[in-house]
Protein backbone atom coordinates (compact mmCIF):
# COMPACT_ATOMS: atom_id res chain seq x y z
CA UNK A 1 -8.02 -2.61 -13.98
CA UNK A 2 -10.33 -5.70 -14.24
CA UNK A 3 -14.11 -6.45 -12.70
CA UNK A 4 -16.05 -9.20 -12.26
CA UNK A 5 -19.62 -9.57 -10.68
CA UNK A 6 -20.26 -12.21 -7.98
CA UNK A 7 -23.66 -13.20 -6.36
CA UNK A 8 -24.28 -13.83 -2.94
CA UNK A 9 -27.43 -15.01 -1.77
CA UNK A 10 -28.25 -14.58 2.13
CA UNK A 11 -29.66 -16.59 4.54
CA UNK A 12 -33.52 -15.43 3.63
CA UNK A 13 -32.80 -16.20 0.46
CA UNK A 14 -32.30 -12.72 -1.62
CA UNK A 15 -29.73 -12.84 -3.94
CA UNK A 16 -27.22 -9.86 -4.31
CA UNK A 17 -25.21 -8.67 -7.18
CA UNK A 18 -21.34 -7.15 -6.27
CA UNK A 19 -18.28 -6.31 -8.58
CA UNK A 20 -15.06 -6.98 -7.56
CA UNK A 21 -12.41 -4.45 -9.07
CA UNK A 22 -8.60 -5.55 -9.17
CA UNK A 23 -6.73 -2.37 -9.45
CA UNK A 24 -3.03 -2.89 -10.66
CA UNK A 25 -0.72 0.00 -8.42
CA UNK A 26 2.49 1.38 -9.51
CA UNK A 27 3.50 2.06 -6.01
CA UNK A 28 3.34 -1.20 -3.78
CA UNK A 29 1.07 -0.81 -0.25
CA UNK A 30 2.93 -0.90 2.97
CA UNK A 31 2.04 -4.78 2.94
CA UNK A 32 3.95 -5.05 -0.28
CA UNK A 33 0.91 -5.33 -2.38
CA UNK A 34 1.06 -5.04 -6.05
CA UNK A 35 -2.89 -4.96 -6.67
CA UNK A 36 -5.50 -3.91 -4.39
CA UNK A 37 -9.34 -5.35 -4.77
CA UNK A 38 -12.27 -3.51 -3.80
CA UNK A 39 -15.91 -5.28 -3.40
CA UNK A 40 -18.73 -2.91 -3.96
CA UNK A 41 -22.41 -3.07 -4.94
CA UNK A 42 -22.91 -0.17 -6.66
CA UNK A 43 -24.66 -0.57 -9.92
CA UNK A 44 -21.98 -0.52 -12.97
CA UNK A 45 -24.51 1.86 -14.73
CA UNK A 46 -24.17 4.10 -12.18
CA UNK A 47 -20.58 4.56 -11.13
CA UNK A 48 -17.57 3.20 -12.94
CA UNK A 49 -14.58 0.73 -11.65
CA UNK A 50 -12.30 3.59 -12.19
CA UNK A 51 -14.39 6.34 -10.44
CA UNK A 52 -14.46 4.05 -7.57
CA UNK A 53 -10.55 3.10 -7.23
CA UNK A 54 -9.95 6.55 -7.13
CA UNK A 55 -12.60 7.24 -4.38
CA UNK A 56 -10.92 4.50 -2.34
CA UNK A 57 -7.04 5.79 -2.87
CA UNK A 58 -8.85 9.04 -1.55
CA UNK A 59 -10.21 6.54 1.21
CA UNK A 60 -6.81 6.24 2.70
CA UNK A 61 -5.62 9.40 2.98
CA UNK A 62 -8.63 9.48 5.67
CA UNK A 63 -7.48 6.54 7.28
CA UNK A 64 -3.99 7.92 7.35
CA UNK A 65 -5.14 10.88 8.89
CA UNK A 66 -6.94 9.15 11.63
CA UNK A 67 -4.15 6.68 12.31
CA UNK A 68 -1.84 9.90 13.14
CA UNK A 69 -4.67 11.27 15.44
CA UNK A 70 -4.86 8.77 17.48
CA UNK A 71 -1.29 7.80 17.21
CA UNK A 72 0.32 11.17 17.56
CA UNK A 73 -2.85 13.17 19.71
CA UNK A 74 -3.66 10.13 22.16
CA UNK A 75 -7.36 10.39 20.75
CA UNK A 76 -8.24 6.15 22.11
CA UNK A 77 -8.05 6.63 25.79
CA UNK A 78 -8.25 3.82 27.12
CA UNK A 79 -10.02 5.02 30.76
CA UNK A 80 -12.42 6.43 29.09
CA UNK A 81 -15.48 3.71 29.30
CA UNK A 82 -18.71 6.12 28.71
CA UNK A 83 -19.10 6.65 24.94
CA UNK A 84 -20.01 10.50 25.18
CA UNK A 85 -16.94 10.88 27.02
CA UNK A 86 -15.11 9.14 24.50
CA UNK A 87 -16.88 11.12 21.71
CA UNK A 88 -15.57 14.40 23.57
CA UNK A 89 -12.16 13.06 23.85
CA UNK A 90 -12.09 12.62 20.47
CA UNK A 91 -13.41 15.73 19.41
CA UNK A 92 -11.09 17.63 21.60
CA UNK A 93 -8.01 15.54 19.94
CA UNK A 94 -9.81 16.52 16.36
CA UNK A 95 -9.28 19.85 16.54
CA UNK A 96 -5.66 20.16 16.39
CA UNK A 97 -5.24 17.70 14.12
CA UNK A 98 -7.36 19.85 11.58
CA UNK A 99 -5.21 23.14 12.74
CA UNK A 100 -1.69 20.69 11.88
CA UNK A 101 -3.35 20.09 8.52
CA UNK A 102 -3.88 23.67 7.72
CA UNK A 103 -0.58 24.48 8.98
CA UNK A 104 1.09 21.28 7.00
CA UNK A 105 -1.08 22.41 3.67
CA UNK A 106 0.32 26.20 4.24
CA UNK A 107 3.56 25.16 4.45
CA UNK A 108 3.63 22.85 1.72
CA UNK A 109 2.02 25.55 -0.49
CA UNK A 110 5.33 27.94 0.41
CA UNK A 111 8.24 25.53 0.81
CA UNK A 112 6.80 22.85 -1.34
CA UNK A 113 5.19 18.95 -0.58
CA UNK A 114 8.63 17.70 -0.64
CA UNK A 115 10.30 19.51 2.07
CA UNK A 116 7.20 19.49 4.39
């Protein structure tokens, strides 16, 4: 792991202070990546490169889960144009995804993560 700080100054002028943390990964991404780099601009003092790589791996196993919601539940419906209607038909699509993750996570504890 390796961090550097950058500043940025905007267009009224106030200059900003980010890290940029190059994380080396045993596993490479789906894109083939062997290193991933996050930007952040939380203080150094405050939270450490490493705490934050492993907040963002955690990141994706969000992402994942939302990619087989809509993918697998049909959560973007595409006729719905209103934005509490599409809030509701996400919702609705939410809730068995969280019951297939309890289900998943049940099974897994019994049978074991690799079978599952």
């Amino acid at each position: 792991m390796y961090q550097q700080f950058a500043a940025v100054v905007d267009e009224s002028g106030k200059k900003r202070i980010f890290r940029r943390i190059r994380v080396h990964v045993k596993k490479e991404t789906r894109d083939g990546d062997k290193e991933i780099f996050i930007i952040t601009n939380l203080p150094e003092d405050s939270v450490s490169s490493l705490k934050i790589a492993e907040l963002y791996r955690d990141r994706w196993t969000i992402e994942t889960a939302f990619q087989h919601l809509a993918q697998y539940l049909n959560s973007e419906i595409n006729t719905l144009r209103y934005p509490r209607a599409a809030l509701f038909g996400f919702c609705v699509a939410l809730v068995p995804c969280m019951a297939m993750s309890v289900i998943k996570a049940s099974l897994a504890d019994v049978h074991g993560t690799e079978v599952i």
